[in-house]
PDB file of N, CA and C in Angstrom:
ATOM      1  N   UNK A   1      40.548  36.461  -0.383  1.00  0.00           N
ATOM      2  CA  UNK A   1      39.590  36.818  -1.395  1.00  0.00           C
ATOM      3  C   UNK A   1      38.293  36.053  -1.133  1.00  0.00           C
ATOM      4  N   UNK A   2      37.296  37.162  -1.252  1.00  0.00           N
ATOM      5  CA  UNK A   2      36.081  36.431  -0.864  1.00  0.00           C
ATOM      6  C   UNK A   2      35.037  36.023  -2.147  1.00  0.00           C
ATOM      7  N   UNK A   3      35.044  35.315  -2.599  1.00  0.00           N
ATOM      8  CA  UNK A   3      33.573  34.697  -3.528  1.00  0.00           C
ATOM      9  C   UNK A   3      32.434  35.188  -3.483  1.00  0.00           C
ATOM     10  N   UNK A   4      31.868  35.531  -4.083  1.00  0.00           N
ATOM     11  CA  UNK A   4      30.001  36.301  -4.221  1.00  0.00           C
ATOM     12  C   UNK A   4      29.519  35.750  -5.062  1.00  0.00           C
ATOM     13  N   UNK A   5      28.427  34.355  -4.466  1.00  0.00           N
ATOM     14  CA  UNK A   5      27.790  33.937  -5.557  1.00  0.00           C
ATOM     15  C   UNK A   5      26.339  34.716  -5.953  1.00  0.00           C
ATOM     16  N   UNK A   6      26.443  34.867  -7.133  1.00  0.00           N
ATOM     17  CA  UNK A   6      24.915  35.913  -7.461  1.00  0.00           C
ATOM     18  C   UNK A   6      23.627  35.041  -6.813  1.00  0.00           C
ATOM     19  N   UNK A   7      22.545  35.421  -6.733  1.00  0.00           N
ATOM     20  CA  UNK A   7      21.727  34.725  -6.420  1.00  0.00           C
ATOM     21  C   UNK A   7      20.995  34.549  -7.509  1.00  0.00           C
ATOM     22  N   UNK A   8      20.292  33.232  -7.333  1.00  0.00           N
ATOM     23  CA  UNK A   8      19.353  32.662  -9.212  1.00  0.00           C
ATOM     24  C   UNK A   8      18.047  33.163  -9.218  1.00  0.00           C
ATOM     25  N   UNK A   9      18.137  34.408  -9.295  1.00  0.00           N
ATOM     26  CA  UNK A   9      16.915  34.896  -9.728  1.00  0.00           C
ATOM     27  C   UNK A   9      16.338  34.403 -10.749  1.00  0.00           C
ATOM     28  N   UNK A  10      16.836  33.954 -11.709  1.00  0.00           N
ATOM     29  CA  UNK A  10      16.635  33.615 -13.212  1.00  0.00           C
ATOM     30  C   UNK A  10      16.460  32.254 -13.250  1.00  0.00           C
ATOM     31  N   UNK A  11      16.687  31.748 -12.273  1.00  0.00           N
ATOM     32  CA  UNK A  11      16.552  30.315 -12.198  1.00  0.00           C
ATOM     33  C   UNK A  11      14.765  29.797 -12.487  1.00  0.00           C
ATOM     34  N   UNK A  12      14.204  29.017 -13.850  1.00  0.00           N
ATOM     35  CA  UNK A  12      12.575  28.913 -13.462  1.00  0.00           C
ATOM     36  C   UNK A  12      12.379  27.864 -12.491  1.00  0.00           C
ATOM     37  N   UNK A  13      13.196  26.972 -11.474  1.00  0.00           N
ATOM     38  CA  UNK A  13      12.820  25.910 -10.789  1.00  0.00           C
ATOM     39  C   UNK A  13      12.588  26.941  -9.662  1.00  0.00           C
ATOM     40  N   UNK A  14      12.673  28.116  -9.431  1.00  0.00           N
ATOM     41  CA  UNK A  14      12.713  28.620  -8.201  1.00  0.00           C
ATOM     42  C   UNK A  14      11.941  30.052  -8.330  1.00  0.00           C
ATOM     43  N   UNK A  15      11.213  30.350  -9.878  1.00  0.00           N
ATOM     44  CA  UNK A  15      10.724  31.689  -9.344  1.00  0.00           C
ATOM     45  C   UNK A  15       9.500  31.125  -9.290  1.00  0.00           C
ATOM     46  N   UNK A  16       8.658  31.744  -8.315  1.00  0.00           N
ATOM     47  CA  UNK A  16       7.548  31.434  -7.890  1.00  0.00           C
ATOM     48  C   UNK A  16       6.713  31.692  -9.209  1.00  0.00           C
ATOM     49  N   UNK A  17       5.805  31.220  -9.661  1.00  0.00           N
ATOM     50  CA  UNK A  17       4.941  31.168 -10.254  1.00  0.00           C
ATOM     51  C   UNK A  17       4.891  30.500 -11.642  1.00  0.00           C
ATOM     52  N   UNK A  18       6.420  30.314 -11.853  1.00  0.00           N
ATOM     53  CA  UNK A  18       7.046  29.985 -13.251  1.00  0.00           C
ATOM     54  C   UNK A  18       6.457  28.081 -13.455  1.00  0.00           C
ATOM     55  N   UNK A  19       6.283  27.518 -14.661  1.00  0.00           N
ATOM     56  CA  UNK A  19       5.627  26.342 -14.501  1.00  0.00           C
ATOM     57  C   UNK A  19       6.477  25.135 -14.035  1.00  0.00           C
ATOM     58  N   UNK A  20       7.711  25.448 -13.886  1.00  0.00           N
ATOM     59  CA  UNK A  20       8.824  24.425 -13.842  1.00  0.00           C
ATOM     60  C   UNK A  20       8.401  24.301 -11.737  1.00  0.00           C
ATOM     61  N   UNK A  21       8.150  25.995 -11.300  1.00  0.00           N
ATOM     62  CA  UNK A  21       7.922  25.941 -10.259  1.00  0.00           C
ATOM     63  C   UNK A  21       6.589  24.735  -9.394  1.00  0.00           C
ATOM     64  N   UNK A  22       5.559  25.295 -10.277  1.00  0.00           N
ATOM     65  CA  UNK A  22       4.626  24.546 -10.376  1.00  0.00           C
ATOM     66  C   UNK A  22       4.992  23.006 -10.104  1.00  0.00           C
ATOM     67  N   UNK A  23       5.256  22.673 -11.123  1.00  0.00           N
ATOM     68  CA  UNK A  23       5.929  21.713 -11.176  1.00  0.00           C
ATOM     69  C   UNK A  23       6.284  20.621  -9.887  1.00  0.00           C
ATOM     70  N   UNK A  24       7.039  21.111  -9.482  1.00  0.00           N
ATOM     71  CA  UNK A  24       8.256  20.883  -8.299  1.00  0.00           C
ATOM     72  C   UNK A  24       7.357  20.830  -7.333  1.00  0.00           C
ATOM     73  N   UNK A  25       6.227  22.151  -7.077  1.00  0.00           N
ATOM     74  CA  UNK A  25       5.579  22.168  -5.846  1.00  0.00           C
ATOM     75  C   UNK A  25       4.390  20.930  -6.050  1.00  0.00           C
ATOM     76  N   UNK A  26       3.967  20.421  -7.470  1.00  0.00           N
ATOM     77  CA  UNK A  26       2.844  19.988  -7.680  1.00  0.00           C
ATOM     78  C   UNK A  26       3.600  18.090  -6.987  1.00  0.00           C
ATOM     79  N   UNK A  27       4.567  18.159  -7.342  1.00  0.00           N
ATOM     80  CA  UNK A  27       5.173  16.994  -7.089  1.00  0.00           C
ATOM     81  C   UNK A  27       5.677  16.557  -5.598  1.00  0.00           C
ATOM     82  N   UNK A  28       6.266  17.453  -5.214  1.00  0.00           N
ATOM     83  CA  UNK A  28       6.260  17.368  -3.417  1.00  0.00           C
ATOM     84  C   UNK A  28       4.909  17.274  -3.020  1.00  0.00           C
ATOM     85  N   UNK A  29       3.868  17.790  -3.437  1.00  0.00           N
ATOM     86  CA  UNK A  29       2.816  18.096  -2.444  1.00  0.00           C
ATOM     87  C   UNK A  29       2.159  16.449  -2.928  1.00  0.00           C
ATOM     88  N   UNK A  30       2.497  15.399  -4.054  1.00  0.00           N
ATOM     89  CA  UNK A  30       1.720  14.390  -4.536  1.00  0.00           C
ATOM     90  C   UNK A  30       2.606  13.621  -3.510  1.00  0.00           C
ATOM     91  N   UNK A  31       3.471  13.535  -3.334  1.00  0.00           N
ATOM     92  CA  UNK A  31       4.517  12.658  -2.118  1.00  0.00           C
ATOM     93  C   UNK A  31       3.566  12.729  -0.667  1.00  0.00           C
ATOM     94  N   UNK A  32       3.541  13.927  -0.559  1.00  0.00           N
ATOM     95  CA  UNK A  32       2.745  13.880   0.706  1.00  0.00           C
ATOM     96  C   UNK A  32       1.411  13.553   0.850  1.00  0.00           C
ATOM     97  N   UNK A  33       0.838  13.666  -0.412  1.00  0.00           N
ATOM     98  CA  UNK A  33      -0.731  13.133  -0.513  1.00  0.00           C
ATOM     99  C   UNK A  33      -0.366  11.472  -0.509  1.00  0.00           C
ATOM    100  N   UNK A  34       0.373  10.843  -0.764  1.00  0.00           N
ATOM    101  CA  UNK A  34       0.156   9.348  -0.777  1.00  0.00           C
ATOM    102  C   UNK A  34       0.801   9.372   0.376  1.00  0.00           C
ATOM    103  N   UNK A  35       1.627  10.092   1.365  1.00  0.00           N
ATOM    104  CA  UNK A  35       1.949   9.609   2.594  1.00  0.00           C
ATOM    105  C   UNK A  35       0.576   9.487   3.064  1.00  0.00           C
ATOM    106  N   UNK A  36      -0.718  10.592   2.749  1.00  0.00           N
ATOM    107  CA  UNK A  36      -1.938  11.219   3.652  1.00  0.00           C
ATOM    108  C   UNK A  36      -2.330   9.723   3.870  1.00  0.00           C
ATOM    109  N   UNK A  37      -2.268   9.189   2.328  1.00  0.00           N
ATOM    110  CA  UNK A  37      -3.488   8.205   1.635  1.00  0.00           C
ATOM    111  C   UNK A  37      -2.933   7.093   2.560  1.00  0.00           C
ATOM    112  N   UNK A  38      -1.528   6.304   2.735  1.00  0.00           N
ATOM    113  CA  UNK A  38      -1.172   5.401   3.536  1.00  0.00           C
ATOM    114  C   UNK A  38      -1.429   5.447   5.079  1.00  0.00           C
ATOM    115  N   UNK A  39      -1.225   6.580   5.600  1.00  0.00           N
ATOM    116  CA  UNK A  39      -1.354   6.515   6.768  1.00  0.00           C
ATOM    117  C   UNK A  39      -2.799   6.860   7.329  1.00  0.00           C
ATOM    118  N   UNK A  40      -4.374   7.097   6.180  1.00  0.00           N
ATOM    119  CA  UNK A  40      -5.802   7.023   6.261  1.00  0.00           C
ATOM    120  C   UNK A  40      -5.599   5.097   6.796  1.00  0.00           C
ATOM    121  N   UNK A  41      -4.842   4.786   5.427  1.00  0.00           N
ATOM    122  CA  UNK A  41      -5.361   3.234   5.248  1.00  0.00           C
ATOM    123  C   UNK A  41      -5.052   2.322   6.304  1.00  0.00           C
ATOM    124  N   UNK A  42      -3.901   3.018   6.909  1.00  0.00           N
ATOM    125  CA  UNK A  42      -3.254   2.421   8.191  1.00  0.00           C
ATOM    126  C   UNK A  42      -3.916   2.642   9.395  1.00  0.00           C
ATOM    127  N   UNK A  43      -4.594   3.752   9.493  1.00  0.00           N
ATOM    128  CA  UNK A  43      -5.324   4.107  10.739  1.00  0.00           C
ATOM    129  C   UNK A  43      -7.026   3.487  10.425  1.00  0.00           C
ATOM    130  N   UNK A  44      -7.213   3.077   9.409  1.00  0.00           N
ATOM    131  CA  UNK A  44      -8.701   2.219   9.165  1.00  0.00           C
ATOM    132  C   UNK A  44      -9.771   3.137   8.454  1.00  0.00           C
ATOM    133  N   UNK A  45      -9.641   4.136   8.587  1.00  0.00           N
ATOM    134  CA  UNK A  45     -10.560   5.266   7.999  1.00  0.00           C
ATOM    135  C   UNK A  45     -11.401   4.950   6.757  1.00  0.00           C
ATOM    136  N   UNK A  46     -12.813   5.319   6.794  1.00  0.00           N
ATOM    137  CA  UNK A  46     -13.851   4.533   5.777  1.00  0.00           C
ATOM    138  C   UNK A  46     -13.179   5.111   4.334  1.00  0.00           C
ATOM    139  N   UNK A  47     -13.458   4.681   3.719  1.00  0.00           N
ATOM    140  CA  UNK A  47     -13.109   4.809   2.430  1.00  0.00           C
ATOM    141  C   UNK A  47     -13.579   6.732   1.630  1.00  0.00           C
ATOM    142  N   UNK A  48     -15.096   7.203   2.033  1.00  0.00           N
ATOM    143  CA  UNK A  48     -15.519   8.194   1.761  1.00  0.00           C
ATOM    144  C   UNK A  48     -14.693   9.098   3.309  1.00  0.00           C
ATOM    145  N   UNK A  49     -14.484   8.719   4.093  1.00  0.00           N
ATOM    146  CA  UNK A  49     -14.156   9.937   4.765  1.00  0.00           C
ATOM    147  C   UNK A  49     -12.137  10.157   4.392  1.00  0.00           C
ATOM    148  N   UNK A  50     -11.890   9.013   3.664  1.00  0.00           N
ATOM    149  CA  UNK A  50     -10.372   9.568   3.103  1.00  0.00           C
ATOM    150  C   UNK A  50     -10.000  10.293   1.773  1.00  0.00           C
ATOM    151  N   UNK A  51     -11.347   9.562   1.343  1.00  0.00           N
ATOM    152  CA  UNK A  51     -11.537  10.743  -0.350  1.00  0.00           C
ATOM    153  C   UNK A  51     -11.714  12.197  -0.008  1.00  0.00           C
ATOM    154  N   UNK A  52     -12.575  12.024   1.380  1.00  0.00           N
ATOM    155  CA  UNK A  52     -12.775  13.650   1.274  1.00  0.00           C
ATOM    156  C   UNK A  52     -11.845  14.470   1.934  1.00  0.00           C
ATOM    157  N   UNK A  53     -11.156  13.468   3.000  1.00  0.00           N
ATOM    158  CA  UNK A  53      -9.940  14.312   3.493  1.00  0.00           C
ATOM    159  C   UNK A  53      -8.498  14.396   2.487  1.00  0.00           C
ATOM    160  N   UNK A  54      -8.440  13.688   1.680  1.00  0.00           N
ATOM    161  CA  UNK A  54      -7.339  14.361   0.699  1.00  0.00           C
ATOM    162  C   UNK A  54      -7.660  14.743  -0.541  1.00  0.00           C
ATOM    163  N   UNK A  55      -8.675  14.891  -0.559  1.00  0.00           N
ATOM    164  CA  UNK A  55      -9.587  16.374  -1.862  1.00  0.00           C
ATOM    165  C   UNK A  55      -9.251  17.449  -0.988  1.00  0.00           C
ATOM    166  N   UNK A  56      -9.935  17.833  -0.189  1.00  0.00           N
ATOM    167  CA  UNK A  56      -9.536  18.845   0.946  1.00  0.00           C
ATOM    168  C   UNK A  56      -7.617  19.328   1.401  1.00  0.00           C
ATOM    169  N   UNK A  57      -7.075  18.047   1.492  1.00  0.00           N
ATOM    170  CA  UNK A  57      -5.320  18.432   1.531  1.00  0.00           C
ATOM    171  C   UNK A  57      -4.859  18.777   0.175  1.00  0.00           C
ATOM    172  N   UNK A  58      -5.640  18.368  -0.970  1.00  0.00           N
ATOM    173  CA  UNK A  58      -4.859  18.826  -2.292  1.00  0.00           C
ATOM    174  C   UNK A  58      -5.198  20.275  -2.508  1.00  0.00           C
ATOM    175  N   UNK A  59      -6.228  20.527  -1.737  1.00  0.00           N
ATOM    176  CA  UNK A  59      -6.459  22.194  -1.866  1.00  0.00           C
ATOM    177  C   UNK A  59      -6.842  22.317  -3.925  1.00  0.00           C
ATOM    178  N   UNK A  60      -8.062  21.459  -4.241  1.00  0.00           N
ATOM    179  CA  UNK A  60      -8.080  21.476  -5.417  1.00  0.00           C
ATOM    180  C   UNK A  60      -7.081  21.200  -6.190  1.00  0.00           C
ATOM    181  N   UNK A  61      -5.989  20.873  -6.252  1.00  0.00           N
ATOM    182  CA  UNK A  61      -4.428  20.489  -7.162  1.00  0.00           C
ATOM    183  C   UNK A  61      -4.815  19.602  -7.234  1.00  0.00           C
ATOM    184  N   UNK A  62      -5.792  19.201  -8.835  1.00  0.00           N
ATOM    185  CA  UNK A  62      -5.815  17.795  -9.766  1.00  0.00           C
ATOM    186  C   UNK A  62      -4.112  17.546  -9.759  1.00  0.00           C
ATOM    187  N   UNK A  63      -3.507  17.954 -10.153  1.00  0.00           N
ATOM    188  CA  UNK A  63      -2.272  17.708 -10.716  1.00  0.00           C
ATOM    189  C   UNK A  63      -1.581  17.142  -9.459  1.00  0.00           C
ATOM    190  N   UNK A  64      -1.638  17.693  -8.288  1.00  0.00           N
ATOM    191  CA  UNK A  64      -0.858  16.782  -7.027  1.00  0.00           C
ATOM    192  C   UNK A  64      -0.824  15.441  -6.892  1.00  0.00           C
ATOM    193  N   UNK A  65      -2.840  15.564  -6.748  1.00  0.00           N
ATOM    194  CA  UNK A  65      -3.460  14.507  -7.150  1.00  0.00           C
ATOM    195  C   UNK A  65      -2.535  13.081  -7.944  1.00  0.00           C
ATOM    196  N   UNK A  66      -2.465  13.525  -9.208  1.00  0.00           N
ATOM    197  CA  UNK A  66      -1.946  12.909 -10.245  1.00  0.00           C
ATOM    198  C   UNK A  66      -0.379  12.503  -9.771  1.00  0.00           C
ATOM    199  N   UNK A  67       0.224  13.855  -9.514  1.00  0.00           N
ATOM    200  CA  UNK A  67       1.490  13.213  -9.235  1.00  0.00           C
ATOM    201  C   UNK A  67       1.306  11.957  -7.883  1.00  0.00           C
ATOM    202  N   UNK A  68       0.361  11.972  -6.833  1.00  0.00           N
ATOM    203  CA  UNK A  68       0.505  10.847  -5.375  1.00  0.00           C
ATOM    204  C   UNK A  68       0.124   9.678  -6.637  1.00  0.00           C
ATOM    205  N   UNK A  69      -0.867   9.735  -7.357  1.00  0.00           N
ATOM    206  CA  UNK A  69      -1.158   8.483  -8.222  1.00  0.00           C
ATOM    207  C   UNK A  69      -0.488   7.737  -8.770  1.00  0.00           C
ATOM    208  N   UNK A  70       0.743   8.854  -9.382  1.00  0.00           N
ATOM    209  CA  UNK A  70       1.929   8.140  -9.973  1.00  0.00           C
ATOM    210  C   UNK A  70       2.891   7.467  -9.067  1.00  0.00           C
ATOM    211  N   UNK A  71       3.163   8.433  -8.214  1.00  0.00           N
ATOM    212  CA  UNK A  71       3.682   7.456  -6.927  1.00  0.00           C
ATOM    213  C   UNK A  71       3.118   6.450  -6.359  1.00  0.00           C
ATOM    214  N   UNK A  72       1.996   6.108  -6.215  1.00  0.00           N
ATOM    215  CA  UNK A  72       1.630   5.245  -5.687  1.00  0.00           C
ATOM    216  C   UNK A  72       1.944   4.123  -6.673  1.00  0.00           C
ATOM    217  N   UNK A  73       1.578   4.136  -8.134  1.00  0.00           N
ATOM    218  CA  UNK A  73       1.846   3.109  -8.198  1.00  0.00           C
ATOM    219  C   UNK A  73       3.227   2.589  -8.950  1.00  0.00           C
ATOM    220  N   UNK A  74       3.725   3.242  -9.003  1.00  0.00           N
ATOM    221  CA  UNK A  74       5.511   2.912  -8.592  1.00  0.00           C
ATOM    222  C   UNK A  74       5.685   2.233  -7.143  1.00  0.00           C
ATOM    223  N   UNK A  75       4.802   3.363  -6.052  1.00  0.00           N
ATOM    224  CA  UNK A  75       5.533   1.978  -4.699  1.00  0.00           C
ATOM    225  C   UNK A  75       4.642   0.606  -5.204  1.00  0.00           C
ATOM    226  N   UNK A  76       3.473   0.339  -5.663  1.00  0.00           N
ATOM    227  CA  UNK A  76       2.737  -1.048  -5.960  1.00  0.00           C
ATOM    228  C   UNK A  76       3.945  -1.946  -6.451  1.00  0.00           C
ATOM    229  N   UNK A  77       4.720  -1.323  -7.313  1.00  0.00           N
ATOM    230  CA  UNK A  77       5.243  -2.270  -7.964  1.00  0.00           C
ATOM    231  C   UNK A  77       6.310  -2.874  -7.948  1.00  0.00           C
ATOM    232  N   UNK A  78       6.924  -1.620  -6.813  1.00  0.00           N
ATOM    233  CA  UNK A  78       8.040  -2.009  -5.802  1.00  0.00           C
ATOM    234  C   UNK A  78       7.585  -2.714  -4.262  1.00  0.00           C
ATOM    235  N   UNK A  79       6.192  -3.021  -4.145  1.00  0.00           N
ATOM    236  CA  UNK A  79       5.622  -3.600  -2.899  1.00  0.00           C
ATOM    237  C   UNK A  79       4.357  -4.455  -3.528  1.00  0.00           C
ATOM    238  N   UNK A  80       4.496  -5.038  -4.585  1.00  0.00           N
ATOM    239  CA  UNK A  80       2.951  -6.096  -5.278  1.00  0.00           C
ATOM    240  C   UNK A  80       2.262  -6.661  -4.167  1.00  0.00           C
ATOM    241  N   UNK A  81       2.894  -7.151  -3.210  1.00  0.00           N
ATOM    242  CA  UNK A  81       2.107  -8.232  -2.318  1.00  0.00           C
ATOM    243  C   UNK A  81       1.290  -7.218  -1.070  1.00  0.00           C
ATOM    244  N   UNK A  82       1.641  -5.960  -0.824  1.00  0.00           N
ATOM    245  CA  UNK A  82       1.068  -5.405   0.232  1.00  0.00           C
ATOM    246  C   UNK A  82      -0.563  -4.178  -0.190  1.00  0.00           C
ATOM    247  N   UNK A  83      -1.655  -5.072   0.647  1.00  0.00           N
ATOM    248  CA  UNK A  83      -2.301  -4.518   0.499  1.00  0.00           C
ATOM    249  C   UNK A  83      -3.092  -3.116   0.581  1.00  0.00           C
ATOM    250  N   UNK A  84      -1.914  -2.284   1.810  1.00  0.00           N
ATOM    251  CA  UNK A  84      -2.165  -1.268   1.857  1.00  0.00           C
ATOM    252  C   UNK A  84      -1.685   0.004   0.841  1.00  0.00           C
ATOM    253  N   UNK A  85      -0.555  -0.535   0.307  1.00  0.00           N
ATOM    254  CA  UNK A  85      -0.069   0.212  -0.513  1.00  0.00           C
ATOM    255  C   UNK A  85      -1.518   0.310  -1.936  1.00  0.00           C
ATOM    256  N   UNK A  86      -1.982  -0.749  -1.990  1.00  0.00           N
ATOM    257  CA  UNK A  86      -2.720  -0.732  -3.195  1.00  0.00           C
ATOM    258  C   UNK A  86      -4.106  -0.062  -2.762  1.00  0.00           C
ATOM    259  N   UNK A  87      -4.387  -0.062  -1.553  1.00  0.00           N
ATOM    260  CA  UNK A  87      -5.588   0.334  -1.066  1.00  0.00           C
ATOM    261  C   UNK A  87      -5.645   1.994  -1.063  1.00  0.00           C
ATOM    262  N   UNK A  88      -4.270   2.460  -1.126  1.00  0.00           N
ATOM    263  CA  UNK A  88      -4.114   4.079  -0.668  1.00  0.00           C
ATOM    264  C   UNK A  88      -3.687   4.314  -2.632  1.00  0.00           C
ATOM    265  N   UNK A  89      -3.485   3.662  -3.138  1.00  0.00           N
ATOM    266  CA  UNK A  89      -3.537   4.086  -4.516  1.00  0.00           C
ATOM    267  C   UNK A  89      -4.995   4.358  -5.277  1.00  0.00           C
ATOM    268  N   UNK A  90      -6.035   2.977  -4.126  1.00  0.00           N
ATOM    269  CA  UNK A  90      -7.465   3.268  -5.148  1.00  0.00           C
ATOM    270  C   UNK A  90      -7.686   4.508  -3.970  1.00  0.00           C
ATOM    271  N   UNK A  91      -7.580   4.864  -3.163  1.00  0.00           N
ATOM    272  CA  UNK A  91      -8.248   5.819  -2.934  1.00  0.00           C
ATOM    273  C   UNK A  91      -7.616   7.451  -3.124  1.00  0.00           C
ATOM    274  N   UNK A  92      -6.635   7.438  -3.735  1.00  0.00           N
ATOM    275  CA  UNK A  92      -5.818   8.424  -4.915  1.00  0.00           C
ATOM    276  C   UNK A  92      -6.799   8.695  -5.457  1.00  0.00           C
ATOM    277  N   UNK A  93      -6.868   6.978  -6.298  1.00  0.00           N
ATOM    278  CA  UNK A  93      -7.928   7.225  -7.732  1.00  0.00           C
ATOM    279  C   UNK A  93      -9.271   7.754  -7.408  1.00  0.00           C
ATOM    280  N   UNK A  94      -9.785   7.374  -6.474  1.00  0.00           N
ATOM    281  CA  UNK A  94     -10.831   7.828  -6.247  1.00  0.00           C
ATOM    282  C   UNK A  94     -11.089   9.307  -5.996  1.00  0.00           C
ATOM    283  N   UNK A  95      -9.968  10.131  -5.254  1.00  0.00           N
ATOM    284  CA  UNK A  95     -10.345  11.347  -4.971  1.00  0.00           C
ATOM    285  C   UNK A  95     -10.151  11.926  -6.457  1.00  0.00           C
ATOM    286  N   UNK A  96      -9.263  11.636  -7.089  1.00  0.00           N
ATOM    287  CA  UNK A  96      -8.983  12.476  -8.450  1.00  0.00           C
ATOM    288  C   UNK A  96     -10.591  12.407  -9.498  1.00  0.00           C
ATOM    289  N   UNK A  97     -11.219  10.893  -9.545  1.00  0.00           N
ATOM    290  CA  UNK A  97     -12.214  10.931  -9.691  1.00  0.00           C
ATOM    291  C   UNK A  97     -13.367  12.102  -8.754  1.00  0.00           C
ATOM    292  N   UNK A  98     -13.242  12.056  -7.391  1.00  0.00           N
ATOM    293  CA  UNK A  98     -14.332  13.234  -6.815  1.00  0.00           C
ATOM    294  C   UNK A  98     -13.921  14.274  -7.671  1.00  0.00           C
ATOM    295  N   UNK A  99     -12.814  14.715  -7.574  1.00  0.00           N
ATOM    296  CA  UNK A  99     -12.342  15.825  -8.398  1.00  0.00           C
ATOM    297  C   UNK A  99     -12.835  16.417  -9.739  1.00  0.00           C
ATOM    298  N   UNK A 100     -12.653  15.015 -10.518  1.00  0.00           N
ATOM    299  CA  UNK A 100     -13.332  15.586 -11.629  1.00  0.00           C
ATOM    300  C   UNK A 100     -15.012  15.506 -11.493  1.00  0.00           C
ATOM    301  N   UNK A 101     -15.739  15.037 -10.414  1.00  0.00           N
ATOM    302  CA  UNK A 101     -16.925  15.232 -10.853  1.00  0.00           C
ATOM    303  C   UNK A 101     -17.645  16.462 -10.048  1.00  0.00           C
ATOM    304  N   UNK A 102     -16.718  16.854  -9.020  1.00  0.00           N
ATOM    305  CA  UNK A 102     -16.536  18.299  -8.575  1.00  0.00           C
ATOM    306  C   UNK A 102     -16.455  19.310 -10.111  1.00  0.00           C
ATOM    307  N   UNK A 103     -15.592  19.513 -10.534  1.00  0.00           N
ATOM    308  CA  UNK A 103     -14.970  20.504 -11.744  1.00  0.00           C
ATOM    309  C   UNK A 103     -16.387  20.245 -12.394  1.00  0.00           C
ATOM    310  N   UNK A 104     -16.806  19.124 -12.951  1.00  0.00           N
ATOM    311  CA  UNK A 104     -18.003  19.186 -13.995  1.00  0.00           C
ATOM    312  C   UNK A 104     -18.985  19.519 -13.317  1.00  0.00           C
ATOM    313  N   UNK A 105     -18.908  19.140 -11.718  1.00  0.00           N
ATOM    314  CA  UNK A 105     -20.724  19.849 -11.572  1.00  0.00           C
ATOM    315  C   UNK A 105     -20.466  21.088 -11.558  1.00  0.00           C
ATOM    316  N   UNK A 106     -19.504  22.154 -11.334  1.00  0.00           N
ATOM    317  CA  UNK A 106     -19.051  23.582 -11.053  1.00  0.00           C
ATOM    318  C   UNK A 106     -19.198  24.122 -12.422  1.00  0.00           C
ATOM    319  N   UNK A 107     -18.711  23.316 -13.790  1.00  0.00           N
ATOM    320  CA  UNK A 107     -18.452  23.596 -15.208  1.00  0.00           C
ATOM    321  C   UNK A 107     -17.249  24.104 -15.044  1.00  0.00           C
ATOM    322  N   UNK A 108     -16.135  23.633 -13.908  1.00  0.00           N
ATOM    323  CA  UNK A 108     -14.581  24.314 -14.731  1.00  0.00           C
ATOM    324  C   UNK A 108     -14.334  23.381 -15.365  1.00  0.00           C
ATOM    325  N   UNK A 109     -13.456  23.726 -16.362  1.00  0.00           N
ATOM    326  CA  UNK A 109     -12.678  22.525 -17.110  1.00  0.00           C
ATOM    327  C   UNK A 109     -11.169  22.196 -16.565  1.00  0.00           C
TER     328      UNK A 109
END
């Protein structure tokens, strides 16, 4: 006897567009923005040319944004003494800041 599991269509972590989806994707993609941000800080990169290269990788996603921020500083606090970790968190902060002063000069909210 063979088993047929239905497939989860109905599932919202998995239909595309649903906010839970969102979600999930907004949060993987903030993991990889603070990998971006550590390995700018590791390779020496000026401070304005890493804001603008992970404004550019968030593909506009304030919210990715937000989620690498939160990660970052969870690793701070699991790594206090290392300065790179804290260096790729201000420059999180900083792009989320370009961000918003992007949105206001455009007038999105």
């Amino acid at each position: 006897m063979t088993a047929v599991i239905p497939a989860p269509t109905n599932d919202p972590l998995l239909v595309d567009g649903s906010e839970a989806y969102r979600h999930r994707v907004d949060a993987a993609k903030g993991s990889a923005l603070l990998g971006l941000a550590l390995a700018l800080v590791h390779d020496g990169a000026s401070s304005a040319e890493a804001v603008g290269e992970l404004w550019v990788e968030a593909a506009d996603n304030r919210r990715a944004l937000e989620s690498a921020y939160g990660r970052g500083v969870a690793l701070v606090n699991d790594y206090p003494g290392d300065p790179d970790v804290r260096q790729a968190v201000v420059l999180v902060s900083k792009a989320l800041r370009h961000g918003a002063r992007c949105s206001a000069a455009t007038g999105e909210a």
